[in-house]
PDB file of N, CA and C in Angstrom:
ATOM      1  N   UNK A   1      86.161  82.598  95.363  1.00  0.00           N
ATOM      2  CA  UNK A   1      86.845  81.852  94.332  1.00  0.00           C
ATOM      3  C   UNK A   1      88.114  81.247  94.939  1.00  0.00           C
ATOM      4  N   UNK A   2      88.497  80.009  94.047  1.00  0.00           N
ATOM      5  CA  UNK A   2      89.747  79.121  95.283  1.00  0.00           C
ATOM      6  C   UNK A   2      89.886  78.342  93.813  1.00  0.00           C
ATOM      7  N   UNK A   3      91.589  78.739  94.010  1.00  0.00           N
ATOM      8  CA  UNK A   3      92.672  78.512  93.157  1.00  0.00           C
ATOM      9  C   UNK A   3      93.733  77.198  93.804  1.00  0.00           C
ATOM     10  N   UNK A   4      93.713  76.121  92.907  1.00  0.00           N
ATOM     11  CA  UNK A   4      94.652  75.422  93.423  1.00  0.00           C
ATOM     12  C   UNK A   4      95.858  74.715  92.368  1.00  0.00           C
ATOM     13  N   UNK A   5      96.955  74.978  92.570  1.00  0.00           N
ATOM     14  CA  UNK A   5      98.260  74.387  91.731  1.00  0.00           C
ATOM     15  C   UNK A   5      98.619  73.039  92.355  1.00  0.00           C
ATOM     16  N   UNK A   6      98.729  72.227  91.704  1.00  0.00           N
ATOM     17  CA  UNK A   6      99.229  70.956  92.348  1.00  0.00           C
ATOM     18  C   UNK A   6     100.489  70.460  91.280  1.00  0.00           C
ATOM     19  N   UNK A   7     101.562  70.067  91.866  1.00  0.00           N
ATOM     20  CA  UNK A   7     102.321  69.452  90.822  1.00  0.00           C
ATOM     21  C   UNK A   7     103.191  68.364  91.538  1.00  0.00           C
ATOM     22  N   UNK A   8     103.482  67.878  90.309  1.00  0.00           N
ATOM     23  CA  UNK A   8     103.908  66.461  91.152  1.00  0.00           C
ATOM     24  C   UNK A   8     105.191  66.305  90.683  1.00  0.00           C
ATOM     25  N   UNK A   9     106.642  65.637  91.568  1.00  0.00           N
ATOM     26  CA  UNK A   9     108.080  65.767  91.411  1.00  0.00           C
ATOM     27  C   UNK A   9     108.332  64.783  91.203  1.00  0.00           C
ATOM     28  N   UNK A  10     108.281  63.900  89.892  1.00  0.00           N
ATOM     29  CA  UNK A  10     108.550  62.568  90.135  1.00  0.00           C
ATOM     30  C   UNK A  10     110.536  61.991  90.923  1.00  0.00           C
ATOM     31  N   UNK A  11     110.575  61.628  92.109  1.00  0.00           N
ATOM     32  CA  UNK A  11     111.957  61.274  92.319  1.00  0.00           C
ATOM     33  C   UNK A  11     112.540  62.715  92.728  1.00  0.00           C
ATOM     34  N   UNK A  12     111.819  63.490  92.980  1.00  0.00           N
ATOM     35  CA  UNK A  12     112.261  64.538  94.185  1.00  0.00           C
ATOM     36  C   UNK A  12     112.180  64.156  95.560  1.00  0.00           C
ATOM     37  N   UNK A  13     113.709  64.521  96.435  1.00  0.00           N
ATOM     38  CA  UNK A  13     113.461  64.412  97.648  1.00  0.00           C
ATOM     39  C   UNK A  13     112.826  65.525  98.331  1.00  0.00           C
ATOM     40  N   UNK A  14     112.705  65.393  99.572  1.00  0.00           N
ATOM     41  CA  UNK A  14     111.817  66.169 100.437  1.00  0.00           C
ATOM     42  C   UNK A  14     112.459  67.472 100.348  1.00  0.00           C
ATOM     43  N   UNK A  15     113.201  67.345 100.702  1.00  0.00           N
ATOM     44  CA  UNK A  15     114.771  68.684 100.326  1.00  0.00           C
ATOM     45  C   UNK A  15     114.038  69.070  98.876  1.00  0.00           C
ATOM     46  N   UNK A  16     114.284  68.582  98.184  1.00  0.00           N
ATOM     47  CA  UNK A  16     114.469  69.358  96.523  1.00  0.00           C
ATOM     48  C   UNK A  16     112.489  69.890  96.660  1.00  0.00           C
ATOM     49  N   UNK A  17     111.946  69.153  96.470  1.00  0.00           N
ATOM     50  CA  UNK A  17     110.495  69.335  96.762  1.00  0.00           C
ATOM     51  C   UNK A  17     110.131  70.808  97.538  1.00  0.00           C
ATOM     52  N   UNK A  18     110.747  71.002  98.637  1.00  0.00           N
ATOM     53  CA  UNK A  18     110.159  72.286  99.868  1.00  0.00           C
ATOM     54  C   UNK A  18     110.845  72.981  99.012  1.00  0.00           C
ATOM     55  N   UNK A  19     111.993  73.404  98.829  1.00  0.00           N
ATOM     56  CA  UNK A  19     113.047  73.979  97.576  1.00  0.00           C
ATOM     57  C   UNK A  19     111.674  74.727  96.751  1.00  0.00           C
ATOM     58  N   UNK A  20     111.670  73.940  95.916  1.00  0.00           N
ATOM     59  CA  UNK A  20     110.968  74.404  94.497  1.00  0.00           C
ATOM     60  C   UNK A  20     109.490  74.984  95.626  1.00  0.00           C
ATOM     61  N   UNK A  21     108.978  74.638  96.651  1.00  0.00           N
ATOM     62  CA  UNK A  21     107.741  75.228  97.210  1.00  0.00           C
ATOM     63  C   UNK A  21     108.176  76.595  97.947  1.00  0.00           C
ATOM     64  N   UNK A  22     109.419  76.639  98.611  1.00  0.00           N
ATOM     65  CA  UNK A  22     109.670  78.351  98.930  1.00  0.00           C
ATOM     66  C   UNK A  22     109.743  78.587  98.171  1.00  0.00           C
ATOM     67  N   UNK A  23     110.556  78.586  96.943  1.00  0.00           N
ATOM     68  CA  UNK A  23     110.389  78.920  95.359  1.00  0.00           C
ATOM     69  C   UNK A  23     109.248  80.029  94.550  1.00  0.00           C
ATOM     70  N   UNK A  24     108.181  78.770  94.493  1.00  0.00           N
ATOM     71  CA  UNK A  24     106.707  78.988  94.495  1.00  0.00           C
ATOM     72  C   UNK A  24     106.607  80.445  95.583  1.00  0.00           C
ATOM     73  N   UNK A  25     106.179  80.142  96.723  1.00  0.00           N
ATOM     74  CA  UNK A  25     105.475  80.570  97.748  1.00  0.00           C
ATOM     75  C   UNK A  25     106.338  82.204  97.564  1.00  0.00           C
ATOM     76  N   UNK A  26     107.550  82.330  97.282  1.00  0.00           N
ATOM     77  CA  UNK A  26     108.136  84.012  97.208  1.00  0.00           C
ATOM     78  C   UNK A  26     107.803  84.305  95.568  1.00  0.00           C
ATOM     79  N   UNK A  27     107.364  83.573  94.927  1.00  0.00           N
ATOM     80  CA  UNK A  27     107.095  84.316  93.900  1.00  0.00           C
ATOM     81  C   UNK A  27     105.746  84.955  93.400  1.00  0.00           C
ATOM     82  N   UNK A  28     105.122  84.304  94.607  1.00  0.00           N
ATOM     83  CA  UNK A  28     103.415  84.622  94.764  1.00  0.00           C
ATOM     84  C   UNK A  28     103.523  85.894  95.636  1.00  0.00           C
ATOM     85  N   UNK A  29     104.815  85.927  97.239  1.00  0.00           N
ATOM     86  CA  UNK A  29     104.468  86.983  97.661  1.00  0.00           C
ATOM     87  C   UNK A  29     104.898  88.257  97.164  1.00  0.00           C
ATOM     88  N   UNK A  30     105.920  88.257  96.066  1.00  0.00           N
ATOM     89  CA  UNK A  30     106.597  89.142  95.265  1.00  0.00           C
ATOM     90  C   UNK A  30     105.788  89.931  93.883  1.00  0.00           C
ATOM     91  N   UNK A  31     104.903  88.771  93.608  1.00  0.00           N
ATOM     92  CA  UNK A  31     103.756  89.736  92.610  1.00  0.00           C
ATOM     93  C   UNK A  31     104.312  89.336  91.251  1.00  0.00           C
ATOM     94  N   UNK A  32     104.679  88.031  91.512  1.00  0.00           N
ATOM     95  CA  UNK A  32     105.781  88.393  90.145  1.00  0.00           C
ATOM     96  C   UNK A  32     104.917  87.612  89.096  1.00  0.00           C
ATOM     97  N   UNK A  33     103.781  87.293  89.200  1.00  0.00           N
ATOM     98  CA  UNK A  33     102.745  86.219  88.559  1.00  0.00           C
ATOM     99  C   UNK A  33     101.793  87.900  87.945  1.00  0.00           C
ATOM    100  N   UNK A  34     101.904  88.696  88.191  1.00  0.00           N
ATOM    101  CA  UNK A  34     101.251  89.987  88.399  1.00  0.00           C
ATOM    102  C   UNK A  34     101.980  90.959  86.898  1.00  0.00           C
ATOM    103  N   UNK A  35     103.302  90.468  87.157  1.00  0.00           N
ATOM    104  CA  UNK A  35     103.882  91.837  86.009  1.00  0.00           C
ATOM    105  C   UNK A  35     104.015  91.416  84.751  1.00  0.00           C
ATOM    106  N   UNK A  36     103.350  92.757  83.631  1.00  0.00           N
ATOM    107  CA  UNK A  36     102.603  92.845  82.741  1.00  0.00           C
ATOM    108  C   UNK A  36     103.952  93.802  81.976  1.00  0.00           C
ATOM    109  N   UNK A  37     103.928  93.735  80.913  1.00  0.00           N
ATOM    110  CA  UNK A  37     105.185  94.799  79.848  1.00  0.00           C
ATOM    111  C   UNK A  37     106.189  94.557  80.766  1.00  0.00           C
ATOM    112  N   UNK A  38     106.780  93.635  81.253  1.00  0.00           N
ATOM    113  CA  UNK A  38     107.592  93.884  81.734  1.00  0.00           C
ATOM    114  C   UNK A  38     108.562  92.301  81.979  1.00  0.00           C
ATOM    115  N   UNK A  39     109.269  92.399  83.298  1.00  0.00           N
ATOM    116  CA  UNK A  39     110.020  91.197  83.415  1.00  0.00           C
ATOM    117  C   UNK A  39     110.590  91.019  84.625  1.00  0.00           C
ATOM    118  N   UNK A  40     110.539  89.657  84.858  1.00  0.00           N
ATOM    119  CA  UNK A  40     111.324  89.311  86.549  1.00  0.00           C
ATOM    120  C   UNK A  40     112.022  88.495  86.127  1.00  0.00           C
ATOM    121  N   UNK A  41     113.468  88.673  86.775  1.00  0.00           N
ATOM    122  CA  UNK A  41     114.539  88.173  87.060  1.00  0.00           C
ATOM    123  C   UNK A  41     114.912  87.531  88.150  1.00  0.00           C
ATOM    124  N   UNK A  42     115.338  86.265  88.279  1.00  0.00           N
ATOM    125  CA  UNK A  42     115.264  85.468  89.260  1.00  0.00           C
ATOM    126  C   UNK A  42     116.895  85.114  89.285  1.00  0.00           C
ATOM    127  N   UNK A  43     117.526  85.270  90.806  1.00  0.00           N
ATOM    128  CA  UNK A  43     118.775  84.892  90.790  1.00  0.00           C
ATOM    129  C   UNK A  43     118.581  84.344  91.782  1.00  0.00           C
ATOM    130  N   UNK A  44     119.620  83.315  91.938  1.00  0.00           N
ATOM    131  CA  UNK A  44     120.161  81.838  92.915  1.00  0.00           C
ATOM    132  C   UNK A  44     121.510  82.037  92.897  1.00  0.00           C
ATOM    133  N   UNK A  45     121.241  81.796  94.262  1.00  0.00           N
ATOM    134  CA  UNK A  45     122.660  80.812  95.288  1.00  0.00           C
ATOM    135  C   UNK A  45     123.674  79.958  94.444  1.00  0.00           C
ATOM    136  N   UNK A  46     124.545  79.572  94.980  1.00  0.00           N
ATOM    137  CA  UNK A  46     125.224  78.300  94.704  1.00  0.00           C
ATOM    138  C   UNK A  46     124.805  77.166  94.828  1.00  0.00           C
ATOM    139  N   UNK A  47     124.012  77.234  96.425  1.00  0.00           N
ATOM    140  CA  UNK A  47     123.291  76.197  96.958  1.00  0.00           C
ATOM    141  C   UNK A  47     122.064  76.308  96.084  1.00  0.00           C
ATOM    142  N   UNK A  48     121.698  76.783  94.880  1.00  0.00           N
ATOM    143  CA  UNK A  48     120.398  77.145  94.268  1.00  0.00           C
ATOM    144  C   UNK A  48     118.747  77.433  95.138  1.00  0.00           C
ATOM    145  N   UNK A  49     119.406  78.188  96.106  1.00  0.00           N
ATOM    146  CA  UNK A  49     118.312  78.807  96.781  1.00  0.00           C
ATOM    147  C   UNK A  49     117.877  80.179  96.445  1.00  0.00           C
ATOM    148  N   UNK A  50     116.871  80.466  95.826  1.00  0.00           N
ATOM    149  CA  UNK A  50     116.414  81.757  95.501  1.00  0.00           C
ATOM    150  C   UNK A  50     116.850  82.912  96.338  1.00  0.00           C
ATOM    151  N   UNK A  51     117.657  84.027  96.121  1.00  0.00           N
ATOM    152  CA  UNK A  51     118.690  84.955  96.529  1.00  0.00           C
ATOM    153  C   UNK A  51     118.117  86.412  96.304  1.00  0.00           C
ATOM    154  N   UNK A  52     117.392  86.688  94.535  1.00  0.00           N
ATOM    155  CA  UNK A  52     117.126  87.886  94.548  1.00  0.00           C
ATOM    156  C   UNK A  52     116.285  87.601  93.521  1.00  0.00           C
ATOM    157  N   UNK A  53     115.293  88.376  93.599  1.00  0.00           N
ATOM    158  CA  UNK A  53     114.349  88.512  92.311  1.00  0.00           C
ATOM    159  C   UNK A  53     114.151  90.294  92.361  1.00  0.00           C
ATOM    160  N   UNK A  54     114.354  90.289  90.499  1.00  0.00           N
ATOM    161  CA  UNK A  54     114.520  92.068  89.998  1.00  0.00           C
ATOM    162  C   UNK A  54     113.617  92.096  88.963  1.00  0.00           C
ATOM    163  N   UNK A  55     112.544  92.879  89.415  1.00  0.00           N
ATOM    164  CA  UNK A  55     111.393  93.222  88.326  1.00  0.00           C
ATOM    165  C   UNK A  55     111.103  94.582  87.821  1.00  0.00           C
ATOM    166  N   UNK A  56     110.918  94.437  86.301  1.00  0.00           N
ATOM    167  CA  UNK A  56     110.903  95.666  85.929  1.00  0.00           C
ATOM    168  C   UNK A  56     109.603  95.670  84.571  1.00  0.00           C
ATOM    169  N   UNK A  57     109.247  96.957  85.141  1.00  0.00           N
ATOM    170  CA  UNK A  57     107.757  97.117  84.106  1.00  0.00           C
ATOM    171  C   UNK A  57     108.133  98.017  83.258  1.00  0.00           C
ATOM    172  N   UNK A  58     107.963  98.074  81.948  1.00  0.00           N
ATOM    173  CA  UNK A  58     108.021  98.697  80.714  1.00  0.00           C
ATOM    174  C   UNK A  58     106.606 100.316  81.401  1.00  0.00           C
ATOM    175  N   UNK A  59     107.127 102.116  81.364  1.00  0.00           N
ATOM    176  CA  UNK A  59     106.287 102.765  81.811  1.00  0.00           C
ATOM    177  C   UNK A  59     105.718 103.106  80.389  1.00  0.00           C
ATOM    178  N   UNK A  60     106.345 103.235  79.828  1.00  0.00           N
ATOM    179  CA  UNK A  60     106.152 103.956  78.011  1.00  0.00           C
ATOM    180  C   UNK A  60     107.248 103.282  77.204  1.00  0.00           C
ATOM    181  N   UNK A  61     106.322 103.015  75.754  1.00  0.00           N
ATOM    182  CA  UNK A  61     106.516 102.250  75.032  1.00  0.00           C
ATOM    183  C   UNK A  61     105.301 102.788  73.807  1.00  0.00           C
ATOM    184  N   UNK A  62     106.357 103.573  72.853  1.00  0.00           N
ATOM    185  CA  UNK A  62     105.622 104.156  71.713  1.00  0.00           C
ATOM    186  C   UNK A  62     104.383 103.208  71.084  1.00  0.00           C
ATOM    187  N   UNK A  63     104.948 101.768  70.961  1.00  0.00           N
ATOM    188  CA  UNK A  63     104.460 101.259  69.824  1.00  0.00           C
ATOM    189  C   UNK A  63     102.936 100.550  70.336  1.00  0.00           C
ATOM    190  N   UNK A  64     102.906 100.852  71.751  1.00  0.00           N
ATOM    191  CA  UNK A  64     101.816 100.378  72.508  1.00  0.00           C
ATOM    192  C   UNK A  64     101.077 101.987  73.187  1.00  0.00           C
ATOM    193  N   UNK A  65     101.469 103.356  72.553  1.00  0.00           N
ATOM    194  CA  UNK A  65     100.935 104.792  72.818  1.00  0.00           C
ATOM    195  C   UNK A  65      99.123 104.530  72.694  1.00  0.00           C
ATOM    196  N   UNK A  66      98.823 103.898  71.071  1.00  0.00           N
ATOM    197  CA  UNK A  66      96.940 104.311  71.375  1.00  0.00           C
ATOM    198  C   UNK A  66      96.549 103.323  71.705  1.00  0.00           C
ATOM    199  N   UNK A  67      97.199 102.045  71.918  1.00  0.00           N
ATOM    200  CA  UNK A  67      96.496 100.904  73.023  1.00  0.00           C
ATOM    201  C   UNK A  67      96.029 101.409  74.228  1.00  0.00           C
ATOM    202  N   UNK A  68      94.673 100.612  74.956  1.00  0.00           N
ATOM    203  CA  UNK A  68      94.367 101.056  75.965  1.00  0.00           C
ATOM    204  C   UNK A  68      94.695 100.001  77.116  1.00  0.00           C
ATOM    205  N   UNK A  69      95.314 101.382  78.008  1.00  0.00           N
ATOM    206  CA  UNK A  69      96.145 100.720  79.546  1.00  0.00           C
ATOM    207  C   UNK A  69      95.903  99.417  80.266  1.00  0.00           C
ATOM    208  N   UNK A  70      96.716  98.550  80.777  1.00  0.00           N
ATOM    209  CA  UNK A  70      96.521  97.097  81.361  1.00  0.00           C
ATOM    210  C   UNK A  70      96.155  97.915  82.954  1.00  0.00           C
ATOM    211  N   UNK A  71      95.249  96.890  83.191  1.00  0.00           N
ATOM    212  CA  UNK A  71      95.304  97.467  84.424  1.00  0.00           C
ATOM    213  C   UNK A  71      96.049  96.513  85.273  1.00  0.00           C
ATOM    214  N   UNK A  72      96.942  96.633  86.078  1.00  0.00           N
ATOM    215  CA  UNK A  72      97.633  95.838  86.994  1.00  0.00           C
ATOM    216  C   UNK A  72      96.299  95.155  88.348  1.00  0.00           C
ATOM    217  N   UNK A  73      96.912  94.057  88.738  1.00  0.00           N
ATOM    218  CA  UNK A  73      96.233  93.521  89.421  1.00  0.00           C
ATOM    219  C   UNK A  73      97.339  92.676  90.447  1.00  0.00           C
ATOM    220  N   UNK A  74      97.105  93.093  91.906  1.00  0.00           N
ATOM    221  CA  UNK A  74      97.933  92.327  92.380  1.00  0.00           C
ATOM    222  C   UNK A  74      97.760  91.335  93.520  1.00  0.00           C
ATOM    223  N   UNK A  75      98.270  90.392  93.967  1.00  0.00           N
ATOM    224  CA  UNK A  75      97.533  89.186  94.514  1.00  0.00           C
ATOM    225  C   UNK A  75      97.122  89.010  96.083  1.00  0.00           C
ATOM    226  N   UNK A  76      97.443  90.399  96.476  1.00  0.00           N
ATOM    227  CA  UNK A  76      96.705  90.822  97.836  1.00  0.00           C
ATOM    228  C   UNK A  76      95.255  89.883  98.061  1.00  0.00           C
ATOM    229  N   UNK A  77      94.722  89.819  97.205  1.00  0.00           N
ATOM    230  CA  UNK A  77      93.442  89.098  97.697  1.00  0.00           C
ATOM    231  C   UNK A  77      93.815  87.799  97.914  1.00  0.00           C
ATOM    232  N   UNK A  78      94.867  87.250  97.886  1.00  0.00           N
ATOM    233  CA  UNK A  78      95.241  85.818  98.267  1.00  0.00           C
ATOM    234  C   UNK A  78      96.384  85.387  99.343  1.00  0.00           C
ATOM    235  N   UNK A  79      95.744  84.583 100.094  1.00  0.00           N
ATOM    236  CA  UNK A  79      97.256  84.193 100.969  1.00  0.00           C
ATOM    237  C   UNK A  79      97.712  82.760 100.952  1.00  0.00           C
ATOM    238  N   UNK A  80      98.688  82.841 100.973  1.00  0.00           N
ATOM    239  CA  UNK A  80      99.867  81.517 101.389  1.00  0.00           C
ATOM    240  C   UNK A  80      99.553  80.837 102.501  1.00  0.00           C
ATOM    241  N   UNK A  81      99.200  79.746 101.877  1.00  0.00           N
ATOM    242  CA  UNK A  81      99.210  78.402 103.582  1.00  0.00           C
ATOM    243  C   UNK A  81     100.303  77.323 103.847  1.00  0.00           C
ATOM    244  N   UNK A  82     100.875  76.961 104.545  1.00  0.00           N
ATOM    245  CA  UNK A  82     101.491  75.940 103.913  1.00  0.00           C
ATOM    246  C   UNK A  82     101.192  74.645 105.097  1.00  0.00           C
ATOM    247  N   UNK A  83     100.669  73.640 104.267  1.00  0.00           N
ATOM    248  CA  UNK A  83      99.639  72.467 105.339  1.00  0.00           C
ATOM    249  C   UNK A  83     100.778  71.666 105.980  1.00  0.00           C
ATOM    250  N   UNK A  84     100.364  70.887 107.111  1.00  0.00           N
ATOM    251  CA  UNK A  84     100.917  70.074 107.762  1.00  0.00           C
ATOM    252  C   UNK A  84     102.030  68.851 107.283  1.00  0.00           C
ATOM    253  N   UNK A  85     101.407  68.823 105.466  1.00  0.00           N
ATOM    254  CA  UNK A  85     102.417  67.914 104.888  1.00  0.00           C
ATOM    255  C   UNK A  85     103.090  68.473 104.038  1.00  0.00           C
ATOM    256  N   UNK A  86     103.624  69.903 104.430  1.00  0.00           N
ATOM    257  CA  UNK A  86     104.710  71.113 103.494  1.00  0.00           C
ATOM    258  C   UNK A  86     104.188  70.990 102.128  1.00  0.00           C
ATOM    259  N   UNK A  87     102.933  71.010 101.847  1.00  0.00           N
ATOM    260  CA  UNK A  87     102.402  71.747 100.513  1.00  0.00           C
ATOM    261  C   UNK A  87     102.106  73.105 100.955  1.00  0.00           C
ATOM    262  N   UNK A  88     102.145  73.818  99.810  1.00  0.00           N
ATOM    263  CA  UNK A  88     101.219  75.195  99.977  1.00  0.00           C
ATOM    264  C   UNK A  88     100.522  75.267  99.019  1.00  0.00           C
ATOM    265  N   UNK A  89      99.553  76.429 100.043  1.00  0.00           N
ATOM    266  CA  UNK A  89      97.991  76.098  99.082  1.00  0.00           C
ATOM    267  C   UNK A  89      97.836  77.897  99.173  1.00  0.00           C
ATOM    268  N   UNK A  90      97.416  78.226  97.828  1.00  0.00           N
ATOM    269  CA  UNK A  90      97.094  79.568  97.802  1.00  0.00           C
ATOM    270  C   UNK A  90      95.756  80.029  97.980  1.00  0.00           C
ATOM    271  N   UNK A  91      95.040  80.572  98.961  1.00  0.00           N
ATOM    272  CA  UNK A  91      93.571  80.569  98.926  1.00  0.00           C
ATOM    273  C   UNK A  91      93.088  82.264  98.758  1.00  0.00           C
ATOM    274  N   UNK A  92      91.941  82.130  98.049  1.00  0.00           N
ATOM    275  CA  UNK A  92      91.253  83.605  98.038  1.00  0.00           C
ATOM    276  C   UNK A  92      90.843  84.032  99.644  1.00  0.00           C
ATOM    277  N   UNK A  93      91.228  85.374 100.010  1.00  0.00           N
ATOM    278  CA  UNK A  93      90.403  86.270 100.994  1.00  0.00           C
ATOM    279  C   UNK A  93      88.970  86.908 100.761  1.00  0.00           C
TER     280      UNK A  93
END
């Protein structure tokens, strides 16, 4: 199976463009597309370069006790490419 995101910047420079694609590309290797009851926090620079991301999963939570468990899934089966014309492409292993 092969997953592809494409998006388009209208009047982004090359700069702002790779920006928003390391962006992308650490938030795929961070899992953060992955967490479920829970939440990621994304902090930036001055220069608005992604600095720290803080994720946190809900373990227990009464009001979700006789629901049955999510199972987590995480994106190990996929890796990061990034092609000759600084896109990245996420492909299945």
């Amino acid at each position: 199976m092969r997953g592809t995101i494409s998006i388009v910047l209208d009047g982004a420079s090359f700069q702002d463009t790779e920006r928003c694609r390391q962006i992308i590309h650490k938030l795929f290797e961070s899992n953060v597309f992955g967490v479920k009851n829970g939440k990621a926090i994304l902090s930036f620079d001055s220069g608005g370069i992604l600095a720290d991301i803080e994720i946190s999963m809900k373990t227990y939570n009464r009001k979700f006790e006789n629901e049955p468990k999510l199972e987590l899934k995480s994106f190990d089966q996929f890796k990061i490419e990034t092609t000759p014309d600084h896109s990245t492409v996420a492909k299945s292993i």
